[in-house]
N, C-alpha and C. Protein backbone atom coordinates (compact mmCIF):
# COMPACT_ATOMS: atom_id res chain seq x y z
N UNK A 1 23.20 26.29 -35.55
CA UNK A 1 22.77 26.73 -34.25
C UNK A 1 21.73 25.78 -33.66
N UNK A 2 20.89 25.38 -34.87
CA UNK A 2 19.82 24.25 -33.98
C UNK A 2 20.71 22.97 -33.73
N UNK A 3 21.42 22.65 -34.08
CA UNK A 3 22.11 21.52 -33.78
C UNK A 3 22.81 21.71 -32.28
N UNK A 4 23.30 22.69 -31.81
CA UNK A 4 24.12 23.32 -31.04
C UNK A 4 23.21 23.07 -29.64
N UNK A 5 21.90 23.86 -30.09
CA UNK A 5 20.67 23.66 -28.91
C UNK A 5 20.05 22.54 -28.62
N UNK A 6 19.98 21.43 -29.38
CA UNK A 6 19.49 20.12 -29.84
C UNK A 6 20.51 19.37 -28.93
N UNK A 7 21.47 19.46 -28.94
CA UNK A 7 22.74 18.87 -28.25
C UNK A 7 22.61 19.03 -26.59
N UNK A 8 22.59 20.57 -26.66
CA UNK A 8 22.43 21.11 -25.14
C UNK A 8 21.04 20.47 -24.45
N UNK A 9 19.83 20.54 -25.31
CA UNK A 9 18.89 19.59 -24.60
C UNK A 9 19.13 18.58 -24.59
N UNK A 10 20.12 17.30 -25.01
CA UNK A 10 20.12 16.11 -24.61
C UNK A 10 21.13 16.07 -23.48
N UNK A 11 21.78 16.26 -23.66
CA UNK A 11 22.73 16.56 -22.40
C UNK A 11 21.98 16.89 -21.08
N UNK A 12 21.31 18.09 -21.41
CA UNK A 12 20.50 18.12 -19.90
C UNK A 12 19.23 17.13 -19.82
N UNK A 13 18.92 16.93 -20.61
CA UNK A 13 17.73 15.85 -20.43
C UNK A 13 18.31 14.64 -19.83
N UNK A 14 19.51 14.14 -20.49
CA UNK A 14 20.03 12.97 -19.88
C UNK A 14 20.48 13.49 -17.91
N UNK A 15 21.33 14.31 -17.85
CA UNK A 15 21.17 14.86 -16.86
C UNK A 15 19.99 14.55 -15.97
N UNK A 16 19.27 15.13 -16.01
CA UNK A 16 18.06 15.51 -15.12
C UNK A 16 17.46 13.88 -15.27
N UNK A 17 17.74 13.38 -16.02
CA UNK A 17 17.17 11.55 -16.03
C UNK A 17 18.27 10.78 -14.77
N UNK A 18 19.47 11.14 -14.86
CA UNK A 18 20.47 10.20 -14.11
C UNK A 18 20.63 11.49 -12.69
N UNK A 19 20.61 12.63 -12.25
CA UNK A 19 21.19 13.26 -11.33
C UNK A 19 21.17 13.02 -10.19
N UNK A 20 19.97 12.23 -9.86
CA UNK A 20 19.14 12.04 -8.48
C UNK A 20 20.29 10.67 -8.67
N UNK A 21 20.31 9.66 -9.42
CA UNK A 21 21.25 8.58 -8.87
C UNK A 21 22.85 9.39 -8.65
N UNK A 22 23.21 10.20 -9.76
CA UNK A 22 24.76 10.80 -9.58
C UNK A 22 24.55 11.35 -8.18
N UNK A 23 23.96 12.26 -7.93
CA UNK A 23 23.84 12.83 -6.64
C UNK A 23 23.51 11.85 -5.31
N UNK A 24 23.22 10.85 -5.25
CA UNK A 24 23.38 9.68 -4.27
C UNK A 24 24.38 8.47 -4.44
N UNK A 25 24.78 8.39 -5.63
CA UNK A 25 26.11 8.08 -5.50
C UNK A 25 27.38 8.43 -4.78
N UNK A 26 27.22 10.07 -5.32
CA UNK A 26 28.40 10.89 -4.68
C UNK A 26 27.99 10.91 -3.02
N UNK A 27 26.69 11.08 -2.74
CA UNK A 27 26.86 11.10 -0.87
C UNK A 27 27.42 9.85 0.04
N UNK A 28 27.32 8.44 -0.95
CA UNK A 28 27.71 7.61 -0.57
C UNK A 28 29.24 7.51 -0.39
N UNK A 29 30.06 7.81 -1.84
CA UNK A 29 31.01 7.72 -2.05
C UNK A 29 31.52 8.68 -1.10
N UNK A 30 31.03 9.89 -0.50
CA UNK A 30 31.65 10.91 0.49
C UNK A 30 32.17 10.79 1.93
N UNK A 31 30.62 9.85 2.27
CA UNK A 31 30.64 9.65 3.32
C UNK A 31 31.64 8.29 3.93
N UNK A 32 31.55 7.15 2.64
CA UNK A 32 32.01 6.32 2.82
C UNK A 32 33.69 6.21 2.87
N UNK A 33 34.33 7.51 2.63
CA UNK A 33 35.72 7.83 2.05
C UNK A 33 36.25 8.13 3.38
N UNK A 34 34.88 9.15 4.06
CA UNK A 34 35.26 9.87 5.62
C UNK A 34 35.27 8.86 6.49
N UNK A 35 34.86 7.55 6.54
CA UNK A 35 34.35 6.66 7.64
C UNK A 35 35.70 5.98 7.67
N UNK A 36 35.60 5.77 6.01
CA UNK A 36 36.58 4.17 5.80
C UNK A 36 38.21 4.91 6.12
N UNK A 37 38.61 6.05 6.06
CA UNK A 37 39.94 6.80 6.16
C UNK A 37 40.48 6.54 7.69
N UNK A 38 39.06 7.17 8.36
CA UNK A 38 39.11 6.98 9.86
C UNK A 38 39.20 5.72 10.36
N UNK A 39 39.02 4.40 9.94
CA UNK A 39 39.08 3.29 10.23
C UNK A 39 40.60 2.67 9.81
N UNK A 40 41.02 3.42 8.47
CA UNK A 40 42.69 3.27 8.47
C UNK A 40 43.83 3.44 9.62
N UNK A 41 43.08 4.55 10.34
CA UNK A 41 44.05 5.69 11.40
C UNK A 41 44.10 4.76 12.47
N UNK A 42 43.38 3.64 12.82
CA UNK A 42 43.10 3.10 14.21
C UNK A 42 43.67 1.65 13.73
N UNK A 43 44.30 1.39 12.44
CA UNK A 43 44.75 -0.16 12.67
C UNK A 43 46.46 0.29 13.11
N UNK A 44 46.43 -1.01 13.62
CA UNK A 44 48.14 -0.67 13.77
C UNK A 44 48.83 -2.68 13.55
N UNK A 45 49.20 -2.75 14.24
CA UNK A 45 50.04 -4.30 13.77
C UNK A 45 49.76 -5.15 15.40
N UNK A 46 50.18 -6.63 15.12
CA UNK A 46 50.27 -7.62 16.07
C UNK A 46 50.91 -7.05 16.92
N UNK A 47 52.01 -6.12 16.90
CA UNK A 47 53.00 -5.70 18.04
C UNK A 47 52.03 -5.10 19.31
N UNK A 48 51.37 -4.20 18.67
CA UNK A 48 50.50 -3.63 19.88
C UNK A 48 49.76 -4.44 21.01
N UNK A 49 49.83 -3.77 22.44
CA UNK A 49 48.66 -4.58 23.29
C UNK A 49 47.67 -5.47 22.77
N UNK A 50 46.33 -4.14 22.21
CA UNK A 50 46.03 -4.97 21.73
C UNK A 50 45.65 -5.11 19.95
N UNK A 51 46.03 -6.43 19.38
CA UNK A 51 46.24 -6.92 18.08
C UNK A 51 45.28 -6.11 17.28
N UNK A 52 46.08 -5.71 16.00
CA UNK A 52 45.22 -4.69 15.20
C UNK A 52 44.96 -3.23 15.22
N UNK A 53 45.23 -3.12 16.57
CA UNK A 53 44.79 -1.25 16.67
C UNK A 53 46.28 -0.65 17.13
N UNK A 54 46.30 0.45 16.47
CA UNK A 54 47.36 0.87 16.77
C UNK A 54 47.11 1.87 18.33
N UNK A 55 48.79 2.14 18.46
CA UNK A 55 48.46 2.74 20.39
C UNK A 55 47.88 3.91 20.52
N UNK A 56 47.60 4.45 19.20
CA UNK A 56 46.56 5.99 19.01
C UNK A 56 45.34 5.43 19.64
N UNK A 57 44.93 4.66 19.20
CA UNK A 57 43.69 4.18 18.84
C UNK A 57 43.39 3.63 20.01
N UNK A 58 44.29 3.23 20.80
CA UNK A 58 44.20 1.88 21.97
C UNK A 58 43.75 3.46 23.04
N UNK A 59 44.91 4.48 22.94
CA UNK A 59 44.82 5.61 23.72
C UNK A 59 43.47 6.50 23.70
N UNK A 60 43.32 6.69 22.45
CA UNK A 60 41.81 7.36 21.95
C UNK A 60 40.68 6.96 23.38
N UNK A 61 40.87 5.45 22.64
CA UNK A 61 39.58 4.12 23.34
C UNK A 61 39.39 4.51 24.84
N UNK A 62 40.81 4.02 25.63
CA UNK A 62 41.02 4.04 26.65
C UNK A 62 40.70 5.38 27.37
N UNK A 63 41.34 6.58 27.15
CA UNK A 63 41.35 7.89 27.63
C UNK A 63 40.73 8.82 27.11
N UNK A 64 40.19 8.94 26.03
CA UNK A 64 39.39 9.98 25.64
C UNK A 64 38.01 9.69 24.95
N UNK A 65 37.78 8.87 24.37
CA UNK A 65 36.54 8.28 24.07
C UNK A 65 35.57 7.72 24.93
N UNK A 66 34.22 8.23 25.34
CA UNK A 66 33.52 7.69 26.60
C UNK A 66 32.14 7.44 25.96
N UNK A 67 32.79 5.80 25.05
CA UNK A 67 31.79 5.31 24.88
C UNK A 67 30.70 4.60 25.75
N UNK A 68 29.55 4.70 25.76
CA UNK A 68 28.66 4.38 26.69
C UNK A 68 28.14 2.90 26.47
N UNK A 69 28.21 2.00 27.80
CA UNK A 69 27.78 0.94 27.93
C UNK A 69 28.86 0.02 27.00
N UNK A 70 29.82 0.19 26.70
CA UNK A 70 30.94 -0.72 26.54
C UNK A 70 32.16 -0.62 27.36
N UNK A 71 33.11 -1.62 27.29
CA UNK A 71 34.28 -1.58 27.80
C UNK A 71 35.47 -1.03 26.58
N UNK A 72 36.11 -0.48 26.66
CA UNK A 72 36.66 0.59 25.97
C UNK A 72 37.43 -0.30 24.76
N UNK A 73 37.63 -1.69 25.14
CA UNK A 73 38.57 -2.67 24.14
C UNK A 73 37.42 -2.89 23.43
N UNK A 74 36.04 -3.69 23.43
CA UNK A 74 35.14 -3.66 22.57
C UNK A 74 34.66 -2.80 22.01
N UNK A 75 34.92 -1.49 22.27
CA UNK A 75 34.66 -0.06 21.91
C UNK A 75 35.53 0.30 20.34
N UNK A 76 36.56 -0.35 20.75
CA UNK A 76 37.68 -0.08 19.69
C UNK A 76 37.99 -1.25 18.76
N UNK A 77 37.33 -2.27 19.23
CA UNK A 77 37.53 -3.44 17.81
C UNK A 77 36.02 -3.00 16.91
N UNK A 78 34.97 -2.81 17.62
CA UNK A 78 34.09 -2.91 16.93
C UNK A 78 33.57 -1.98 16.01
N UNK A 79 33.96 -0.13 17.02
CA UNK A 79 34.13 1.06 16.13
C UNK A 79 35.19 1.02 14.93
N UNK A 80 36.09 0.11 15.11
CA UNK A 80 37.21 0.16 13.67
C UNK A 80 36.61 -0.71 12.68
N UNK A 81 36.23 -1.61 13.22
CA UNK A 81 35.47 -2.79 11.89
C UNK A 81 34.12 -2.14 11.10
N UNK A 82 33.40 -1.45 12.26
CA UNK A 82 32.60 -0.55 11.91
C UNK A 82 33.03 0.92 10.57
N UNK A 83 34.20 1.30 11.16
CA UNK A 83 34.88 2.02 9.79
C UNK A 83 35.47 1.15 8.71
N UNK A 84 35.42 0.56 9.08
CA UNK A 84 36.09 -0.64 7.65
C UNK A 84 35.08 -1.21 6.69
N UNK A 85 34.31 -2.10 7.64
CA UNK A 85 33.31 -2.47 6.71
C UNK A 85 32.27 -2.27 6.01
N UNK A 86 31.55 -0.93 7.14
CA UNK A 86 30.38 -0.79 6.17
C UNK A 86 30.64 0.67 5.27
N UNK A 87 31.63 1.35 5.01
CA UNK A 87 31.70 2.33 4.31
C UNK A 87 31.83 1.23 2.96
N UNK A 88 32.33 0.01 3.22
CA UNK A 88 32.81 -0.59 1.99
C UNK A 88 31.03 -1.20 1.15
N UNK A 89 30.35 -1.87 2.40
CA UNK A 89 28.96 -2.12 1.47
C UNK A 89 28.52 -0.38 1.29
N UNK A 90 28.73 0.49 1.89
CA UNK A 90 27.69 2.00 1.37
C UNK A 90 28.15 2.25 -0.38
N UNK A 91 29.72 1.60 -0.51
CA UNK A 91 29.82 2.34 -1.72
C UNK A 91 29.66 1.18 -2.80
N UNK A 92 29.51 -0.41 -2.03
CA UNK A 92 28.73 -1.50 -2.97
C UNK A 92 27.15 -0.80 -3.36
N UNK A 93 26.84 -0.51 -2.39
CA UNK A 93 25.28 -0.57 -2.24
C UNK A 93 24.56 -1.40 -1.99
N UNK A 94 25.21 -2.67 -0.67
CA UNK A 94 24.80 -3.49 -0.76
C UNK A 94 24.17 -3.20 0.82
N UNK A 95 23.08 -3.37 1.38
CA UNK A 95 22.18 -2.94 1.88
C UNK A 95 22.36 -1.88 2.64
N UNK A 96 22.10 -1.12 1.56
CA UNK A 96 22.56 0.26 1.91
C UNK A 96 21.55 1.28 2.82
N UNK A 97 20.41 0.96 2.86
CA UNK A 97 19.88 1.70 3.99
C UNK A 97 19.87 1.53 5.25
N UNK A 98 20.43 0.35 5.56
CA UNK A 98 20.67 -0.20 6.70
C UNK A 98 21.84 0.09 7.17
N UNK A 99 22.84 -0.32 6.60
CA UNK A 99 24.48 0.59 6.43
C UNK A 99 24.39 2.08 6.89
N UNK A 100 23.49 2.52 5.85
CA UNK A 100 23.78 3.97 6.01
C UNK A 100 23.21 4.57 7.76
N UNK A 101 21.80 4.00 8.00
CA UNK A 101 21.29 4.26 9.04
C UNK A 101 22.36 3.53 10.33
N UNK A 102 23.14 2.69 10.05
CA UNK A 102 23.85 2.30 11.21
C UNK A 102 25.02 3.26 11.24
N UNK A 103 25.58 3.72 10.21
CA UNK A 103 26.36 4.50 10.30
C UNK A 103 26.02 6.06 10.48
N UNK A 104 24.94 6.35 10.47
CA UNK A 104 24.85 7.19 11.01
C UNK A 104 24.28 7.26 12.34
N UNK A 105 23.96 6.25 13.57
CA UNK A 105 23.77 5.96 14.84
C UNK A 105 25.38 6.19 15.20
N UNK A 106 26.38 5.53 14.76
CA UNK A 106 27.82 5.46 14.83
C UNK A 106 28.21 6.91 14.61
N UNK A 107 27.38 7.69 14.15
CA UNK A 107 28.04 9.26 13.83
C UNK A 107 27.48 9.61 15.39
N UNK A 108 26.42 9.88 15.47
CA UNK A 108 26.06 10.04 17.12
C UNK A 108 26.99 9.69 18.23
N UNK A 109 27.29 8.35 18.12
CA UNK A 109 27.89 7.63 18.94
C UNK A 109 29.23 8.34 19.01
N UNK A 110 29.66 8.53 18.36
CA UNK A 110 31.14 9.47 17.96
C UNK A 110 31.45 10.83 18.87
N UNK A 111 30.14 11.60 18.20
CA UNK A 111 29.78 12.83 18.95
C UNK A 111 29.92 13.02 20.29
N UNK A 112 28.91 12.39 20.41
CA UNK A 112 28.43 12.17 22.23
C UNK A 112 29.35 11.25 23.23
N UNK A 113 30.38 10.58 22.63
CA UNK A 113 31.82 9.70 23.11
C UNK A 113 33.05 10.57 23.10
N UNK A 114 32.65 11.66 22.82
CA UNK A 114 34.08 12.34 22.07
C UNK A 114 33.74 13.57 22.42
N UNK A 115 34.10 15.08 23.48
CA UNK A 115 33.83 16.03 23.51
C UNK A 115 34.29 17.18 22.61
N UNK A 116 35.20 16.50 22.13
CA UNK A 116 36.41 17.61 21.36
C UNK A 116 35.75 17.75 20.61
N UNK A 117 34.92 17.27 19.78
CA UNK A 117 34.46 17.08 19.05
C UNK A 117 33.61 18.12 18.44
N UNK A 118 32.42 18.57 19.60
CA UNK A 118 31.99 19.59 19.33
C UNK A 118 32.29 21.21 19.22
N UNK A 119 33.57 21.24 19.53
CA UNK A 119 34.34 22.14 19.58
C UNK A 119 34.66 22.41 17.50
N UNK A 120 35.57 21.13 17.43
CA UNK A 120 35.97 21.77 15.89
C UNK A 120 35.41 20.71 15.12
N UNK A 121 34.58 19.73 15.36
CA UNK A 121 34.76 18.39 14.38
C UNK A 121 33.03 18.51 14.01
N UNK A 122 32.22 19.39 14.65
CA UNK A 122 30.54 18.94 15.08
C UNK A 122 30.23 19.51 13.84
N UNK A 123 30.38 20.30 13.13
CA UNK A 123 29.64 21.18 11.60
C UNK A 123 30.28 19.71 10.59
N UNK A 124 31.64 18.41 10.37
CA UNK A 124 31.86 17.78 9.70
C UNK A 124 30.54 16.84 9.97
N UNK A 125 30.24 16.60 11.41
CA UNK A 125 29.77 15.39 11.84
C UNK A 125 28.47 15.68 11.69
N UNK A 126 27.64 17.17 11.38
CA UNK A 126 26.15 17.30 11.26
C UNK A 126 26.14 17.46 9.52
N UNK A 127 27.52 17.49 8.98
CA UNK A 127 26.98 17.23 7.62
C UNK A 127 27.30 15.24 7.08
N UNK A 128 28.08 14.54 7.99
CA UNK A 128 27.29 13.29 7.51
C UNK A 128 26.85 13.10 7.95
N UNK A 129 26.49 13.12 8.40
CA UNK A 129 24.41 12.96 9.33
C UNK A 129 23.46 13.06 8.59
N UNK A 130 23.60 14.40 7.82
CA UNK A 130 22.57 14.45 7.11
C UNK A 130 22.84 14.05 5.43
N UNK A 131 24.32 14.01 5.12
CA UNK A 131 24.27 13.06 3.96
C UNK A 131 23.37 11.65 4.38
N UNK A 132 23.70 11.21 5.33
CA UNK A 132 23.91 9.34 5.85
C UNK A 132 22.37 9.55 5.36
N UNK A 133 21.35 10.58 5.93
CA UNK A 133 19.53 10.68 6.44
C UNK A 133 19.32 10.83 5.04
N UNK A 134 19.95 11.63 4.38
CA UNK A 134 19.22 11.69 2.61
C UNK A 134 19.49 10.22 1.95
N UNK A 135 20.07 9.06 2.33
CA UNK A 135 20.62 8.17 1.92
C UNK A 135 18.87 6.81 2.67
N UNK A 136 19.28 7.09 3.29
CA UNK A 136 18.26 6.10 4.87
C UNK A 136 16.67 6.80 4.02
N UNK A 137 16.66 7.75 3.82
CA UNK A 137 15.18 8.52 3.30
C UNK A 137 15.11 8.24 1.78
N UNK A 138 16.09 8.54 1.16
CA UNK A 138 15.54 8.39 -0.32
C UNK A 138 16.51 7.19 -0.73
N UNK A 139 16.99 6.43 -0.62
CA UNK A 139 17.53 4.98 -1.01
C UNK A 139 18.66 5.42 -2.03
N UNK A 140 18.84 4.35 -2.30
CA UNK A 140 20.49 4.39 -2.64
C UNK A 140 20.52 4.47 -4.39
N UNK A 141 19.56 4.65 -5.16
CA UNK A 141 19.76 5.00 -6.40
C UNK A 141 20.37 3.83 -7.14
N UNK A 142 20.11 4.05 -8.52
CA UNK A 142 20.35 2.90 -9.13
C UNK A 142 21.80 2.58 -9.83
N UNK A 143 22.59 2.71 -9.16
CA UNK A 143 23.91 2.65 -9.03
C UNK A 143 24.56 2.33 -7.58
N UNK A 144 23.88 0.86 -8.14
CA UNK A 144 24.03 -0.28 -6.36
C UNK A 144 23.14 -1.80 -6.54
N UNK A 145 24.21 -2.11 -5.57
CA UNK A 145 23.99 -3.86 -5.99
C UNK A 145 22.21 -3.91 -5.40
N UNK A 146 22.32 -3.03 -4.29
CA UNK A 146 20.80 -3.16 -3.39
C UNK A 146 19.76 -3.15 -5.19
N UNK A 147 19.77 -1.84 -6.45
CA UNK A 147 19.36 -1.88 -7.19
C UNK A 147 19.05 -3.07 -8.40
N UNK A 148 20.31 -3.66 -8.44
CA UNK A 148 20.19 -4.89 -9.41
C UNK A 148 19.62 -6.14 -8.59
N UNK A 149 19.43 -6.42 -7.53
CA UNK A 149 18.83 -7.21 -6.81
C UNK A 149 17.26 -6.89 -6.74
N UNK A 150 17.25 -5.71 -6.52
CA UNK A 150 15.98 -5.29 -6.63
C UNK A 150 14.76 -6.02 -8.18
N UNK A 151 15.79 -5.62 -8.98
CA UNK A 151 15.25 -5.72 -10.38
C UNK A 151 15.04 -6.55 -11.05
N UNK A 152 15.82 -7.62 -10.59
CA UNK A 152 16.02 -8.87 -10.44
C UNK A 152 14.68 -10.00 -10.28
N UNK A 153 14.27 -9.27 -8.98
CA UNK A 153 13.52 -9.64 -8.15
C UNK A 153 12.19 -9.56 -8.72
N UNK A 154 12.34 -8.63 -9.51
CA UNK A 154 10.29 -8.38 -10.42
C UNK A 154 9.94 -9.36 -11.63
C-alpha cells in the first residue's frame, strides 16, 4: 500500500511540476488548430480571379467581410497568410507572444469585419481571445523554441 501512495505522489508531483507548461501548450495547440483550419478554407488554386484564394473566400472578402481601412483583395491575401503562418510559429513557439498577441488583434478584427458573427460564432471568438491573453500574459512555457533560445541565452 505504501508503494501504491509513493507512486501516486510522484505522479502528481511530477504533474504539478510540468502542468502550467502542459496547460499552455494545449492553448497554443487549440488555438493554433482553429486559426490554421480557417486559413485552409480560403486557399483555392491559380484558376481563381484571384491566385490562391478560393471563390468562397474571394466572396467572403468582397461581400461580407467589412474589413476596415483595407481594400478587400489585401484583406484576403493577408488575413489567409495570417491563418497560415502564425498558428504555425504559436505551435513552434517561436515568438510566441507576439504571434499570439497579433493573433489575437486578428480575432477582433474578425469580429468587428464580420456581423454574423456575433450572432453564433462570438462565445468561439471570446474564448480565443482569452486563450490567445493567457498566452500574451503568462508566456509560452517551456515547451517552445522562444524557451530554448531563452536558455541558451544565460
Amino acid at each position: 500500500m505504501d508503494r501504491i501512495i509513493q507512486l501516486y505522489n510522484q505522479i502528481f508531483a511530477i504533474l504539478h511540476k510540468y502542468s502550467s507548461d502542459i496547460f499552455k501548450l494545449f492553448l497554443r495547440l487549440y488555438v493554433a488548430d482553429v486559426f490554421f483550419r480557417s486559413g485552409l478554407t480560403k486557399l483555392g488554386s491559380w484558376d481563381s480571379t484571384l491566385p490562391f484564394l478560393s471563390s468562397g473566400a474571394q466572396y467572403l472578402f468582397a461581400n461580407e467581410y467589412q474589413v476596415p481601412f483595407l481594400p478587400w483583395e489585401w484583406a484576403a491575401y493577408l488575413g489567409t497568410a495570417a491563418e497560415l503562418i502564425l498558428p504555425v510559429l504559436l505551435v513552434l513557439g517561436l515568438a510566441t507572444r507576439m504571434v499570439a498577441l497579433k493573433l489575437f488583434v486578428f480575432n477582433i478584427i474578425a469580429v468587428i469585419s464580420y456581423p454574423a458573427i456575433w450572432q453564433s460564432g462570438y462565445y468561439d471568438h471570446k474564448l480565443w481571445g482569452i486563450m490567445l491573453l493567457v498566452v500574451v500574459i503568462y508566456g509560452q512555457g517551456r515547451v517552445s523554441i522562444d524557451s530554448l533560445i531563452c536558455k541558451n541565452r544565460k
